[in-house]
N, C-alpha and C. Protein backbone atom coordinates (compact mmCIF):
# COMPACT_ATOMS: atom_id res chain seq x y z
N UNK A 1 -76.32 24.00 -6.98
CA UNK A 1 -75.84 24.33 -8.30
C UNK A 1 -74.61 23.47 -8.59
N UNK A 2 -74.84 22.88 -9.98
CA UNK A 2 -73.02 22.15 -10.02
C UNK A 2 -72.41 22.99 -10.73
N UNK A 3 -71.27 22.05 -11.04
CA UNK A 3 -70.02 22.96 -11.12
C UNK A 3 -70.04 23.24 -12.78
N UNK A 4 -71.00 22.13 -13.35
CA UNK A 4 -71.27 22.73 -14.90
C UNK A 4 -72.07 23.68 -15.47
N UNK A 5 -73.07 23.82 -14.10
CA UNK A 5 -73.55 25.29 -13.96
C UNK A 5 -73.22 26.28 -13.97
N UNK A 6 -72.50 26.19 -12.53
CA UNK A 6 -71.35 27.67 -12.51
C UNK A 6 -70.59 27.68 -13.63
N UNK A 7 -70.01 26.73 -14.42
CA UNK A 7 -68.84 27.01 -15.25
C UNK A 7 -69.67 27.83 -16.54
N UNK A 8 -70.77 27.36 -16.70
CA UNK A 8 -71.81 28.02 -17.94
C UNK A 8 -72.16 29.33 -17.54
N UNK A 9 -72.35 29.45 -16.29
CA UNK A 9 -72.94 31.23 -15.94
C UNK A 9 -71.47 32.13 -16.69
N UNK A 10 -71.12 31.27 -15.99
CA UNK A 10 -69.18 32.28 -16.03
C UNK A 10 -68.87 32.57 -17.76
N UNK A 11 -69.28 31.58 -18.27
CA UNK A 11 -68.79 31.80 -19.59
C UNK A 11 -69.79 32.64 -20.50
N UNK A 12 -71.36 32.38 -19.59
CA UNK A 12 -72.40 33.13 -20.17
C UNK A 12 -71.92 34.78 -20.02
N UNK A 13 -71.42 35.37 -18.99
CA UNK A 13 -71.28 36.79 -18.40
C UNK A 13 -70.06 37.30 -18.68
N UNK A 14 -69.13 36.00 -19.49
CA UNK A 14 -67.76 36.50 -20.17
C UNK A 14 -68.28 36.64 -21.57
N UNK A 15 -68.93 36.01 -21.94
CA UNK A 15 -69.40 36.44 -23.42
C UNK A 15 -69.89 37.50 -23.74
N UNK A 16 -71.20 37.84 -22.45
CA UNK A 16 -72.06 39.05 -22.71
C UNK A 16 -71.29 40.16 -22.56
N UNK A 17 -70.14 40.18 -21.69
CA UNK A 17 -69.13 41.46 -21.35
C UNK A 17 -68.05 41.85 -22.36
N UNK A 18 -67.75 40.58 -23.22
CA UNK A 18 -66.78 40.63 -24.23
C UNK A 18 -68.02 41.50 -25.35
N UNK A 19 -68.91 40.94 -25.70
CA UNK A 19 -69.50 41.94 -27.21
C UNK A 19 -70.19 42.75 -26.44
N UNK A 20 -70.05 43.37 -24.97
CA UNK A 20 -70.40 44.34 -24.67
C UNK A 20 -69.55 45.72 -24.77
N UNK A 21 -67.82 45.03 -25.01
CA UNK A 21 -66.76 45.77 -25.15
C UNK A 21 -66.66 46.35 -23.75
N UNK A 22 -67.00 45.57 -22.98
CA UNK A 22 -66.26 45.96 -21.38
C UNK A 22 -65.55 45.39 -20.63
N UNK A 23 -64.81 44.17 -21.75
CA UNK A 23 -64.04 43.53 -21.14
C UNK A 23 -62.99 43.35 -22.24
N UNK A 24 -61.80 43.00 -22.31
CA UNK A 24 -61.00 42.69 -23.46
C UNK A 24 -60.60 40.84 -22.93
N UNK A 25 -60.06 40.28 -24.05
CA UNK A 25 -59.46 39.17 -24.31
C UNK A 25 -57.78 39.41 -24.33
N UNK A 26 -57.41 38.80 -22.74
CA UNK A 26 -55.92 38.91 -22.61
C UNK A 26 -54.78 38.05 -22.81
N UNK A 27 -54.05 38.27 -23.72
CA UNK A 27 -53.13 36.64 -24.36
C UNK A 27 -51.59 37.62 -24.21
N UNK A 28 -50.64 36.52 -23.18
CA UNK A 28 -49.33 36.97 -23.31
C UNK A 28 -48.84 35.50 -24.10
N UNK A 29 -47.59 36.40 -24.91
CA UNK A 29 -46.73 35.68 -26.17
C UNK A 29 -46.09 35.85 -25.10
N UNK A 30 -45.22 34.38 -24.20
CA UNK A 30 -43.88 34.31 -23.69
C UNK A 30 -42.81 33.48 -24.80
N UNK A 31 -41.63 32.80 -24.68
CA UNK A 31 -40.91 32.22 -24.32
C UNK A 31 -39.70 32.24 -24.72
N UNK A 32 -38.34 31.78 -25.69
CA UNK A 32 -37.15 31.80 -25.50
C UNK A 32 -36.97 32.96 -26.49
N UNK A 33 -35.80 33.93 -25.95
CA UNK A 33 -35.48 34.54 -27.31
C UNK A 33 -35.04 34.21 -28.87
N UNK A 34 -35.85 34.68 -29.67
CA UNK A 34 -35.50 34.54 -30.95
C UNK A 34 -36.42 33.20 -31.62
N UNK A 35 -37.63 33.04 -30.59
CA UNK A 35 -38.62 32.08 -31.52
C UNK A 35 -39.86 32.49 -32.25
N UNK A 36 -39.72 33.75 -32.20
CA UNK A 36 -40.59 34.05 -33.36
C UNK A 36 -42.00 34.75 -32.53
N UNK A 37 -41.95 34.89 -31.21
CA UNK A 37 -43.29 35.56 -30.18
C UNK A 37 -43.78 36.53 -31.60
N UNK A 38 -42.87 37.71 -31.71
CA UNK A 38 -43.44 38.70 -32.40
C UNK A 38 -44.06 38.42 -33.90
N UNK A 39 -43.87 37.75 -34.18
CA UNK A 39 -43.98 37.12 -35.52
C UNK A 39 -45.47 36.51 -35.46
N UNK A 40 -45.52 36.00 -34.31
CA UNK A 40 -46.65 35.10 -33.82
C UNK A 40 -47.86 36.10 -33.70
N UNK A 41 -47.33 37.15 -32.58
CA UNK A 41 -48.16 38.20 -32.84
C UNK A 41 -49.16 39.05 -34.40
N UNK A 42 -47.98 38.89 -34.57
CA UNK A 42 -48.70 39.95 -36.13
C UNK A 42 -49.35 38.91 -37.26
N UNK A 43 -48.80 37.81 -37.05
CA UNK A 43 -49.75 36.76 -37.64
C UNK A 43 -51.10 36.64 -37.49
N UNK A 44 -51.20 36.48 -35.73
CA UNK A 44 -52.55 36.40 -35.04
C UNK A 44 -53.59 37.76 -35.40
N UNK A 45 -52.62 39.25 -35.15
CA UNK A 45 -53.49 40.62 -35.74
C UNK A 45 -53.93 40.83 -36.97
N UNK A 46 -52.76 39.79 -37.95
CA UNK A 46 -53.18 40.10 -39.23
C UNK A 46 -52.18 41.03 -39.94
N UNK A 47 -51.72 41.91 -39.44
CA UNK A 47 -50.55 43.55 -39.48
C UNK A 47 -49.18 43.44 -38.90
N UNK A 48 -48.35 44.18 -39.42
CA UNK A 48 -47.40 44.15 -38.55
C UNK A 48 -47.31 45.48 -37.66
N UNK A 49 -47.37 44.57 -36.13
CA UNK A 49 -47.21 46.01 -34.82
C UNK A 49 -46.20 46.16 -34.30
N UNK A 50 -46.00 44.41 -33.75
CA UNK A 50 -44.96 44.21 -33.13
C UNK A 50 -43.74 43.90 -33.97
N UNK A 51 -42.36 44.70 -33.74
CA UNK A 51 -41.41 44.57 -33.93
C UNK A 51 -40.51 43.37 -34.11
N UNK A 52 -40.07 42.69 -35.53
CA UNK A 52 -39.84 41.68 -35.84
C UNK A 52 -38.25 41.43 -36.28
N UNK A 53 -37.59 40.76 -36.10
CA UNK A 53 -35.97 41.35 -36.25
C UNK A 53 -34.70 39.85 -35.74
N UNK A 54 -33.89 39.41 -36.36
CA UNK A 54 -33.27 39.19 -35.46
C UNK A 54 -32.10 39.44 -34.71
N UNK A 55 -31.28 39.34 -33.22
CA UNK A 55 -30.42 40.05 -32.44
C UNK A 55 -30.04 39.30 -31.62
N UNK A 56 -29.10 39.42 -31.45
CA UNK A 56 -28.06 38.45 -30.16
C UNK A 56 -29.36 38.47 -28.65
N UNK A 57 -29.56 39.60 -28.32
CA UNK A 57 -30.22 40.04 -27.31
C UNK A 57 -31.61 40.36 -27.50
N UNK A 58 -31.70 39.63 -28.46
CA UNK A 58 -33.58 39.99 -28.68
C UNK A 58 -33.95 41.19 -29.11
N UNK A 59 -35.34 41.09 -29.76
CA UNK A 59 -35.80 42.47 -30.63
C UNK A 59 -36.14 43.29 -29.35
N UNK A 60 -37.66 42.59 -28.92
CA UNK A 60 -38.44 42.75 -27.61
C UNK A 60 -37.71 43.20 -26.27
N UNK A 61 -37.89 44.14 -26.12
CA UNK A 61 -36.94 44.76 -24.78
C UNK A 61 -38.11 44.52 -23.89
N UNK A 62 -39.22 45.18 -23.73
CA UNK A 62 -39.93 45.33 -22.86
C UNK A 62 -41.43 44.60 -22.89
N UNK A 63 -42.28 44.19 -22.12
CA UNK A 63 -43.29 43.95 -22.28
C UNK A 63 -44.14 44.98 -23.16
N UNK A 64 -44.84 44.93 -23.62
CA UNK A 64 -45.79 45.68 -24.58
C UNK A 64 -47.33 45.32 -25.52
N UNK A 65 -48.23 46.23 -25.27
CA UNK A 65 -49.35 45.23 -25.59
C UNK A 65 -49.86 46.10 -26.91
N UNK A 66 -50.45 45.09 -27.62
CA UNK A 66 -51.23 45.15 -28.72
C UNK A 66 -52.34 44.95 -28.71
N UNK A 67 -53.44 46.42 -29.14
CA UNK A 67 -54.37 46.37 -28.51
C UNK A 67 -55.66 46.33 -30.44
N UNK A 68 -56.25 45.20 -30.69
CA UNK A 68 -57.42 45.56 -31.44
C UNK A 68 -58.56 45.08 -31.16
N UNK A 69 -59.77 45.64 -31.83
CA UNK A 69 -60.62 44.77 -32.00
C UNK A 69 -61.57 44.68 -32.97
N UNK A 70 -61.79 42.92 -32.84
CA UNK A 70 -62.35 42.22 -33.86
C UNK A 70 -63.85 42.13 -33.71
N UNK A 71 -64.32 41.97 -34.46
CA UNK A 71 -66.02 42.08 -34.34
C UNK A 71 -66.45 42.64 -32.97
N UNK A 72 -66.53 43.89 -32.64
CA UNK A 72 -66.78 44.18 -31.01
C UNK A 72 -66.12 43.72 -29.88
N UNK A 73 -65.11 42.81 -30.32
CA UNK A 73 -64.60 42.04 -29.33
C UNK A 73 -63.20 42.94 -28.90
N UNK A 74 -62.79 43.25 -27.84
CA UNK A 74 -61.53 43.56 -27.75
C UNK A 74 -60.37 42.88 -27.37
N UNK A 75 -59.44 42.95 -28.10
CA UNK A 75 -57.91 41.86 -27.73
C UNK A 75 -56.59 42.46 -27.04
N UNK A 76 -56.55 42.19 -25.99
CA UNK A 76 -54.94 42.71 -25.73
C UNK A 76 -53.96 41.70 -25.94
N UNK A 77 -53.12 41.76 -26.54
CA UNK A 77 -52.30 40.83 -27.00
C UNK A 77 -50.54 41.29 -26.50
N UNK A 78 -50.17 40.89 -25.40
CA UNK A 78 -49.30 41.00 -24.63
C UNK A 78 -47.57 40.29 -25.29
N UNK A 79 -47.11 41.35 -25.66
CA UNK A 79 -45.25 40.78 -26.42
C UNK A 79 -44.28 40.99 -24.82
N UNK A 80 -43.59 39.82 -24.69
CA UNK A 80 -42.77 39.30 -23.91
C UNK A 80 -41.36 39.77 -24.50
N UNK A 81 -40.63 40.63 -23.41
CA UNK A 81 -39.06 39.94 -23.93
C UNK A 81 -38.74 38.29 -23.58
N UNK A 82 -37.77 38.02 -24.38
CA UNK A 82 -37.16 36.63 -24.77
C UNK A 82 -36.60 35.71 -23.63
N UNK A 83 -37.25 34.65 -22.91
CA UNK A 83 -36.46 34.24 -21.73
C UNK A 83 -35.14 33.39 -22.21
N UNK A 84 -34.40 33.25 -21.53
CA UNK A 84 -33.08 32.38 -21.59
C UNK A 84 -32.35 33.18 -22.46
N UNK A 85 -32.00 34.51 -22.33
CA UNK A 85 -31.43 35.44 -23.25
C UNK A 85 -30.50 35.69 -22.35
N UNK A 86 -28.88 35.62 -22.82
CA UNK A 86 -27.71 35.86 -22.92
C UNK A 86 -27.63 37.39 -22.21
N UNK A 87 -28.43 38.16 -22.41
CA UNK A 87 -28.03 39.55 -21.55
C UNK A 87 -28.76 39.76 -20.66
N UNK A 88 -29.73 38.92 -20.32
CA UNK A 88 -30.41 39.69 -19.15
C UNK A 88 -31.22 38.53 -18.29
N UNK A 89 -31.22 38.18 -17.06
CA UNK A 89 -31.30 37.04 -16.31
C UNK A 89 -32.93 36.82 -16.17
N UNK A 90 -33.22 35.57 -16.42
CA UNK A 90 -34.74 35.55 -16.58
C UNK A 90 -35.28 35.72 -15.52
N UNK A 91 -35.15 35.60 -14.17
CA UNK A 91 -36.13 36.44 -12.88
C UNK A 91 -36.18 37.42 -13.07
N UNK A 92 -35.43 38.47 -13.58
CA UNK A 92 -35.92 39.74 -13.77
C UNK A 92 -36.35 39.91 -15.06
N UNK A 93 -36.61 39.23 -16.00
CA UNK A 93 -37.40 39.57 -17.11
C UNK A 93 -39.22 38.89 -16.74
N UNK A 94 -39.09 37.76 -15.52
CA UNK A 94 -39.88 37.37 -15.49
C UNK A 94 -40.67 38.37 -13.86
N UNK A 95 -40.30 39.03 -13.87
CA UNK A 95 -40.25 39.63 -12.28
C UNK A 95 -41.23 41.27 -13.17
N UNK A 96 -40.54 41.64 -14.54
CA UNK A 96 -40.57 42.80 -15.13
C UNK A 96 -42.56 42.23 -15.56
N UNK A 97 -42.44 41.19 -16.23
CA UNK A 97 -43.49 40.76 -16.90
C UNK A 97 -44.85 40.98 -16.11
N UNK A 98 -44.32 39.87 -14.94
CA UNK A 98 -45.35 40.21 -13.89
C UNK A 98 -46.12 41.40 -13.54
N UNK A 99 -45.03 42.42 -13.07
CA UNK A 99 -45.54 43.63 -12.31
C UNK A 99 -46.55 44.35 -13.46
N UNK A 100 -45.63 44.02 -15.09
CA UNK A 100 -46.76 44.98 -15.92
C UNK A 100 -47.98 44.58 -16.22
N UNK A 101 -48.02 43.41 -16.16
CA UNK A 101 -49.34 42.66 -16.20
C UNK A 101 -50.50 42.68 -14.65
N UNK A 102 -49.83 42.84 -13.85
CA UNK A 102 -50.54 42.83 -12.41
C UNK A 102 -51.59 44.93 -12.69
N UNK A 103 -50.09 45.93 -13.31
CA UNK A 103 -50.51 46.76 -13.35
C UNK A 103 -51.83 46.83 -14.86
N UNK A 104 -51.90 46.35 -15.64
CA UNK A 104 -52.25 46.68 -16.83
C UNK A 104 -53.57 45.85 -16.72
N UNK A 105 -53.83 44.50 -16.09
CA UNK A 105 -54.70 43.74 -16.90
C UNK A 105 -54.83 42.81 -15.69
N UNK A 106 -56.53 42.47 -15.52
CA UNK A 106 -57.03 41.87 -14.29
C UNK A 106 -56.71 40.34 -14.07
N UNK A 107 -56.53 39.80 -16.00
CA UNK A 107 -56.23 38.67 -15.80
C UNK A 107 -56.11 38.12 -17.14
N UNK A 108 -55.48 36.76 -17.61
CA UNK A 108 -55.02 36.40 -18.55
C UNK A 108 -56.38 35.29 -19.06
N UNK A 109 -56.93 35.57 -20.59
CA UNK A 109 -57.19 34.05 -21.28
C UNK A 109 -56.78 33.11 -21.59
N UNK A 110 -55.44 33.55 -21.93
CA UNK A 110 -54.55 32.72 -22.77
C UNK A 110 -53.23 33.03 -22.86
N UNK A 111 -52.43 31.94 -22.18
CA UNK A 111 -51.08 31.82 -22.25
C UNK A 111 -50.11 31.27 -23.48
N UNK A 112 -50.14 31.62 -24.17
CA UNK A 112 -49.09 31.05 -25.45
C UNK A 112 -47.38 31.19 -25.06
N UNK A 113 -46.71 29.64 -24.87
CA UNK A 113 -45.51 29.81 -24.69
C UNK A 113 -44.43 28.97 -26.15
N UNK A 114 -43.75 30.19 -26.74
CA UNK A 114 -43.63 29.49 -27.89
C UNK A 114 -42.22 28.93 -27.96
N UNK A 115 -42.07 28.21 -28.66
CA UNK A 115 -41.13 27.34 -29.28
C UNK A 115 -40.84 27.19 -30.34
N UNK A 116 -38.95 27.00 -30.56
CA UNK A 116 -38.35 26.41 -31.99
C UNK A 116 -38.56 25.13 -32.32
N UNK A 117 -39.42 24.93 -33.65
CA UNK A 117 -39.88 23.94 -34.35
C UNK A 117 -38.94 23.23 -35.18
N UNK A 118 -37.60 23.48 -35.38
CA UNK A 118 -36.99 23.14 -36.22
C UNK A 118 -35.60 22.38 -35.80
N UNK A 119 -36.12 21.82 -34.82
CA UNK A 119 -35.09 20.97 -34.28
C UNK A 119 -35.56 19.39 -33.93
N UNK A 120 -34.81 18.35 -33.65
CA UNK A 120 -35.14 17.03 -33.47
C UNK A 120 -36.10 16.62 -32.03
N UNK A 121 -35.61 17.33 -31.23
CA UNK A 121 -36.27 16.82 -30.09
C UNK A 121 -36.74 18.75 -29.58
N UNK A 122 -37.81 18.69 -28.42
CA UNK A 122 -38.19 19.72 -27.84
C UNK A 122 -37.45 20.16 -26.71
């Protein structure tokens, strides 16, 4: 069997499990505080869930997921507190992230790490 085989079964038995609704679609919003994760979020849902605001120390305290679904499909959509934030040291925001995700969810689709667009260089 090659490996474009296996890669087609895999995606065949992620499809059939996703509109079977026995699996969800898992996306964490990371990255600096105050770029807009939550914003990003409720864009992507359509609604506002996640908490939108701005604060020295970030809106987002805790990890927290947003859960819908779209045509049979189910989405968990994972809000990050803010890394490189002034009150609270990013190994332990990144240490916090981890454990809730290890507890909550078998595994990630999609990593979105966002960024301020409104500057000269990245």
């Amino acid at each position: 069997m090659t490996a474009s085989t296996v890669k087609e079964q895999q995606l065949y038995f992620l499809f059939r499990s996703l509109k079977s609704g026995s699996e969800s679609i898992n996306i964490l919003v990371t990255g600096k505080t105050g770029v807009g994760k939550s914003s990003l979020i409720n864009a992507i849902i359509g609604e506002i869930l996640a908490k939108e605001g701005k604060s020295l120390g970030g809106v987002t305290r805790e990890i927290t997921c947003h859960e819908r679904t779209v045509n049979n499909v189910k989405f968990e959509i994972w809000d990050s507190p803010g890394l490189q934030d002034i009150t609270e040291d990013d190994g332990e925001i990144t240490k916090r992230i981890t454990q809730t995700l290890r507890q909550h969810c078998s595994h990630l689709h999609l990593f979105l790490y966002c960024i301020r667009m409104d500057r000269d260089r990245v």
